[in-house]
N, C-alpha and C. Protein backbone atom coordinates (compact mmCIF):
# COMPACT_ATOMS: atom_id res chain seq x y z
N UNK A 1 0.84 -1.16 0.00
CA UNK A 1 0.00 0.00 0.00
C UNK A 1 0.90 1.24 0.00
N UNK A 2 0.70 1.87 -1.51
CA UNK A 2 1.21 3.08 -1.11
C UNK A 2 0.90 4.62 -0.81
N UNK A 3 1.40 5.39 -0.15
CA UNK A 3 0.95 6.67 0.78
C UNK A 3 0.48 7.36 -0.93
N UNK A 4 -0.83 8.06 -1.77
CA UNK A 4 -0.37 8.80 -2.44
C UNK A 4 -0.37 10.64 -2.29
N UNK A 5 -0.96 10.92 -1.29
CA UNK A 5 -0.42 12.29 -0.43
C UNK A 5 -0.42 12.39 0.77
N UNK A 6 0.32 13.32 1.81
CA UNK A 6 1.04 12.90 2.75
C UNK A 6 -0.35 13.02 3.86
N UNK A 7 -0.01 12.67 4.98
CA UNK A 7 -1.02 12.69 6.16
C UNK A 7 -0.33 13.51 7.21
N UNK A 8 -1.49 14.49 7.54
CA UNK A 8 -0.96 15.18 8.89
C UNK A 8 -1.82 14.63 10.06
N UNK A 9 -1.59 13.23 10.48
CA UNK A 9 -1.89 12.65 11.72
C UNK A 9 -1.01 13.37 12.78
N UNK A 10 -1.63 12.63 14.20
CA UNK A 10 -0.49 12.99 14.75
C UNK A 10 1.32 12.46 14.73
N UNK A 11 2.09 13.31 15.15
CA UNK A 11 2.82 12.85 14.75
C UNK A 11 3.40 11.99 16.08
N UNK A 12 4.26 10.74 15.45
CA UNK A 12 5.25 9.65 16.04
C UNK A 12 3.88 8.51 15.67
N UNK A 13 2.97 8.59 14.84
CA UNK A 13 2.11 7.16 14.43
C UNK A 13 2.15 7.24 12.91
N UNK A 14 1.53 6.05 12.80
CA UNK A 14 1.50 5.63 11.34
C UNK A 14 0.36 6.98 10.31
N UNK A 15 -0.56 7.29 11.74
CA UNK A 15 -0.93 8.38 10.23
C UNK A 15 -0.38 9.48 10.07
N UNK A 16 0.87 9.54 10.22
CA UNK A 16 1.54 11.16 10.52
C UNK A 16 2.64 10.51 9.08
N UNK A 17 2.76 11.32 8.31
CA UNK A 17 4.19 11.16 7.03
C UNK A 17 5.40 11.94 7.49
N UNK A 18 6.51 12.01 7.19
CA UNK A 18 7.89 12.24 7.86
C UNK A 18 7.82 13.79 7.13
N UNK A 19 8.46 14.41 7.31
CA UNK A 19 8.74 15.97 6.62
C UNK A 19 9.66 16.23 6.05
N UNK A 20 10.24 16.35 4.76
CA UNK A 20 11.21 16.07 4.18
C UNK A 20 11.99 17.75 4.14
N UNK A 21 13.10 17.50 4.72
CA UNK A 21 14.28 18.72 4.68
C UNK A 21 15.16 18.73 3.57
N UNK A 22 14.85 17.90 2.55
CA UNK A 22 15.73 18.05 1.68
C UNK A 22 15.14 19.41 0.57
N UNK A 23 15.92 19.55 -0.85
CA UNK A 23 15.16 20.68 -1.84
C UNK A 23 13.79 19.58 -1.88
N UNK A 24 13.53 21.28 -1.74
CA UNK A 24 11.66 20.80 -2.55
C UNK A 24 11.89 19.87 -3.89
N UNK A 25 12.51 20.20 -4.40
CA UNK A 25 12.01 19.60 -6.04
C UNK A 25 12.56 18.21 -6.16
N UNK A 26 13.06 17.69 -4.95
CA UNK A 26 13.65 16.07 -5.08
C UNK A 26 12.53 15.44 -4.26
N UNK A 27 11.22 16.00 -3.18
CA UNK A 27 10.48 15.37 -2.38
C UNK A 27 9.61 14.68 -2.85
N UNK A 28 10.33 13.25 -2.43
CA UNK A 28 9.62 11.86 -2.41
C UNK A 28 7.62 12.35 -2.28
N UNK A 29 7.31 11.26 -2.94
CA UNK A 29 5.45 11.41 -3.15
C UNK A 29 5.45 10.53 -1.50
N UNK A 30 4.03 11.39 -0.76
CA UNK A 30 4.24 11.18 0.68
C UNK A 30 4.50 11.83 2.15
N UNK A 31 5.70 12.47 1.13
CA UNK A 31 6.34 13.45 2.65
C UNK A 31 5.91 14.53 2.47
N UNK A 32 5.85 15.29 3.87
CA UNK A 32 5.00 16.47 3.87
C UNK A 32 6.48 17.76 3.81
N UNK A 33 5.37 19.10 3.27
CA UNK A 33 6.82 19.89 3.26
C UNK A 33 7.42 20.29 4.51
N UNK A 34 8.81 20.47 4.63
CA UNK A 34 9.80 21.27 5.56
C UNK A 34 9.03 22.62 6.10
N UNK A 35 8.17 22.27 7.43
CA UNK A 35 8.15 23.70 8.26
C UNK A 35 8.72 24.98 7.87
N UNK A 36 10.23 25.09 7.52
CA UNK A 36 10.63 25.84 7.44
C UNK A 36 11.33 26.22 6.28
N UNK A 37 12.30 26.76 5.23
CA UNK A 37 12.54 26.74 4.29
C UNK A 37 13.98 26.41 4.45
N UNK A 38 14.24 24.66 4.31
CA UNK A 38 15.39 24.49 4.34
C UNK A 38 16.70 24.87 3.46
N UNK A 39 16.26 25.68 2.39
CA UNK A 39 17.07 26.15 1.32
C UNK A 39 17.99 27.24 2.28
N UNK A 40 17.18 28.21 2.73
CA UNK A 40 17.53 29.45 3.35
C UNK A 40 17.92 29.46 4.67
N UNK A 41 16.60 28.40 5.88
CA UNK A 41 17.34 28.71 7.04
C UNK A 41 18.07 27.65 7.47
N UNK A 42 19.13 28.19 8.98
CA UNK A 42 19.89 26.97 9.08
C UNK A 42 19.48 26.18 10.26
N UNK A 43 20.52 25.67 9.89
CA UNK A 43 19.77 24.20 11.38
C UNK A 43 20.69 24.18 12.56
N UNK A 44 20.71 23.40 13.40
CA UNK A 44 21.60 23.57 14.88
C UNK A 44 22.92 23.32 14.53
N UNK A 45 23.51 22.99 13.22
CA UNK A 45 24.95 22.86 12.79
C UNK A 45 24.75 23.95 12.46
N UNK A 46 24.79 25.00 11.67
CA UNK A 46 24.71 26.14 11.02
C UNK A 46 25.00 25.64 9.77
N UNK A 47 24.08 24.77 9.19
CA UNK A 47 24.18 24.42 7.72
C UNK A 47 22.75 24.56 7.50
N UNK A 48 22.67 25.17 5.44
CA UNK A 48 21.43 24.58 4.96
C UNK A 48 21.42 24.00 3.71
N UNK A 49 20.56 23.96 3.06
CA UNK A 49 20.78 22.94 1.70
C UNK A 49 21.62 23.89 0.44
N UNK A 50 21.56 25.25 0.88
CA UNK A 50 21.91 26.28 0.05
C UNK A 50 23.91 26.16 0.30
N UNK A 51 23.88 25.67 1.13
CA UNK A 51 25.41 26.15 1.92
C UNK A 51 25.77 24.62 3.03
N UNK A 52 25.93 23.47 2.54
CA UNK A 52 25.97 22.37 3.33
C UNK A 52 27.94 22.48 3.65
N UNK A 53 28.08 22.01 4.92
CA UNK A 53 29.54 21.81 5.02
C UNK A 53 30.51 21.31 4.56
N UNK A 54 31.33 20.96 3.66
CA UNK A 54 31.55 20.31 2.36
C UNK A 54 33.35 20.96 2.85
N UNK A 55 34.29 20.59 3.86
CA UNK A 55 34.95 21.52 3.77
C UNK A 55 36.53 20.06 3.30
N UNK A 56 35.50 18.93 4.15
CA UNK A 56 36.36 17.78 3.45
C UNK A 56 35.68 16.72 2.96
N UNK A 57 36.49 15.93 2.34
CA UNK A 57 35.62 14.35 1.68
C UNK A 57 35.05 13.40 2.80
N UNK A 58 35.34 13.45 3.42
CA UNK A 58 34.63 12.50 4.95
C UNK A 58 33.31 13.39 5.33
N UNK A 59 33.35 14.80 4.76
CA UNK A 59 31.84 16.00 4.85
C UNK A 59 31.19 14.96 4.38
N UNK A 60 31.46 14.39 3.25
CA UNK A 60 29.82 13.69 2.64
C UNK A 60 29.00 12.00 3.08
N UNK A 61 30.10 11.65 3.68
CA UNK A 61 29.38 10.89 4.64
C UNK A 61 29.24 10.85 6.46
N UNK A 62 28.58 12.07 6.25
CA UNK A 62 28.35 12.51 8.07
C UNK A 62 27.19 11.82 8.07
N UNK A 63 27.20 11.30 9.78
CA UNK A 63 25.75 10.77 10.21
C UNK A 63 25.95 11.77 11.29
N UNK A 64 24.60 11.66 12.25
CA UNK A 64 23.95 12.22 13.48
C UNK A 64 24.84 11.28 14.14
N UNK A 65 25.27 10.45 14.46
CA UNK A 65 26.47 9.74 15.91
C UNK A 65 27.95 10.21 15.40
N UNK A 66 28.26 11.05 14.08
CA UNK A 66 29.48 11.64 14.23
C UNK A 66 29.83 12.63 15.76
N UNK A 67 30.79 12.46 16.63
CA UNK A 67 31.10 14.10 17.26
C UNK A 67 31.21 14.94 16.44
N UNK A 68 30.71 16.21 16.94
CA UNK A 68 31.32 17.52 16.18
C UNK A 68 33.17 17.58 16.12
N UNK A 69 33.26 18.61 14.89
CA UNK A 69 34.55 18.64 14.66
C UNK A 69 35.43 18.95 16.50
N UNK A 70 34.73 20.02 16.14
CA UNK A 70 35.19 20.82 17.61
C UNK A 70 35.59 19.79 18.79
N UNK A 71 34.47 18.72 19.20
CA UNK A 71 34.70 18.27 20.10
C UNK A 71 35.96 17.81 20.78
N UNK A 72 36.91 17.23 21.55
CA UNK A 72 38.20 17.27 22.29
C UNK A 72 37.58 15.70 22.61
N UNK A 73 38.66 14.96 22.14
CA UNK A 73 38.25 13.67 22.60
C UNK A 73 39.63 13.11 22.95
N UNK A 74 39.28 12.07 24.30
CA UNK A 74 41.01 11.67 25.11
C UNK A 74 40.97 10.46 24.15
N UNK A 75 42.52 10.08 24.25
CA UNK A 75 43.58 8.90 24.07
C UNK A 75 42.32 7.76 24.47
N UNK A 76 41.66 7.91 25.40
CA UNK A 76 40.85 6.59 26.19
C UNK A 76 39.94 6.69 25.30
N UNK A 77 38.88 7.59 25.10
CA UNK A 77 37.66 7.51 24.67
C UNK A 77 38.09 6.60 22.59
N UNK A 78 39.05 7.72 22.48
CA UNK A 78 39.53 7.19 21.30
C UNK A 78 39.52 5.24 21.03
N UNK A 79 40.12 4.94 22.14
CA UNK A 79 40.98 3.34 21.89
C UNK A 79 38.79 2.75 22.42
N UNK A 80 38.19 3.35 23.04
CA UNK A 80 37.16 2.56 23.45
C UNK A 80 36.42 2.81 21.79
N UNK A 81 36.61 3.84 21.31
CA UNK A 81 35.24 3.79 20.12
C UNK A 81 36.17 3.10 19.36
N UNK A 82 37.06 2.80 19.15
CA UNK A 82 38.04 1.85 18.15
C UNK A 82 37.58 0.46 18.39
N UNK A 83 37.91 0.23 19.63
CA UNK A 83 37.43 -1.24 20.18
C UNK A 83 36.29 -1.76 20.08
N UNK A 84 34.87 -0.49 19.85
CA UNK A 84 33.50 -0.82 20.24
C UNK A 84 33.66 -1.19 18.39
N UNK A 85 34.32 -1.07 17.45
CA UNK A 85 34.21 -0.75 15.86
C UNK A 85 34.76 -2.15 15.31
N UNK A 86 35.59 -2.65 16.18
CA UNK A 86 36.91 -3.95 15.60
C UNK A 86 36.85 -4.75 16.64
N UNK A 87 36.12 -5.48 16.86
CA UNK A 87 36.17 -6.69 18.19
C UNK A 87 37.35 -7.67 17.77
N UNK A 88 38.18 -7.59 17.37
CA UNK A 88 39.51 -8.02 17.56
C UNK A 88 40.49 -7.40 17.90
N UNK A 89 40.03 -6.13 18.33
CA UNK A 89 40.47 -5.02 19.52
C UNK A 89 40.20 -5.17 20.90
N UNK A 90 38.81 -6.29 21.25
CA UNK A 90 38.72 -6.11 22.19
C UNK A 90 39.70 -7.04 23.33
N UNK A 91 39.80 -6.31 24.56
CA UNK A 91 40.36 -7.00 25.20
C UNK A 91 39.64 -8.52 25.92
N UNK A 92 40.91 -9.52 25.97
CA UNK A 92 40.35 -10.95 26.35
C UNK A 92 39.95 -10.69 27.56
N UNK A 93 38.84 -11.28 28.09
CA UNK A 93 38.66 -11.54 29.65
C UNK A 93 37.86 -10.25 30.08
N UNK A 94 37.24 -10.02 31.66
CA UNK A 94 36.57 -9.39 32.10
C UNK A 94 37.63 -8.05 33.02
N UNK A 95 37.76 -6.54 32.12
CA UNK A 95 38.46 -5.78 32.86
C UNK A 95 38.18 -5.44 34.09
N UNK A 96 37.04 -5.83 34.56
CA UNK A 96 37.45 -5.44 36.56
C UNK A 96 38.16 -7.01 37.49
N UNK A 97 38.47 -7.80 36.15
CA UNK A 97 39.68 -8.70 37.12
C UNK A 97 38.51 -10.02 37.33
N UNK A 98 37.24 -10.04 37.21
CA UNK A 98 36.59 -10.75 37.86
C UNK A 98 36.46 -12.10 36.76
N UNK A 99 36.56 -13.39 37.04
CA UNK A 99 36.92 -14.35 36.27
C UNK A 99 35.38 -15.25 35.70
């Protein structure tokens, strides 16, 4: 069954359609328009579709669980998101010693 115009249920249920932030002229049949005019305004990164961050090649595959650039991350946190990525990183056995 497919949606053929969008539904303003409430939203977080099945009769509510998602709101598409991308340009208008690529929006999927379904989604309802962007609240706001994502061309022009920006979003909590200070990006919009007019002006996206593009400053390196790893820019184009950002997700939402990237840290920000900015962020300061230790030696530790580093070797744990490495380890959580390559479980042949992880260490053998239980680290509080307990067998």
């Amino acid at each position: 069954m497919t949606i053929g115009k969008p539904q303003s249920g409430a939203p977080g249920t099945t009769e509510h359609s998602p709101r598409w932030e991308g340009p208008e002229a690529t929006r999927p049949r379904g989604y309802l328009p962007a609240k706001d005019d994502p061309d022009r305004d920006r979003d909590a990164h200070g990006e919009n579709n007019a002006d996206p961050s593009r400053e390196k090649l790893s820019d184009a595959g950002k997700t939402r669980d990237d840290p920000p650039e900015d962020a300061a991350e230790t030696e530790e946190e580093r070797i744990e998101r490495k380890q959580a990525t390559n479980p042949a990183l992880m260490p053998i056995g239980d680290p509080s010693g307990a067998a």
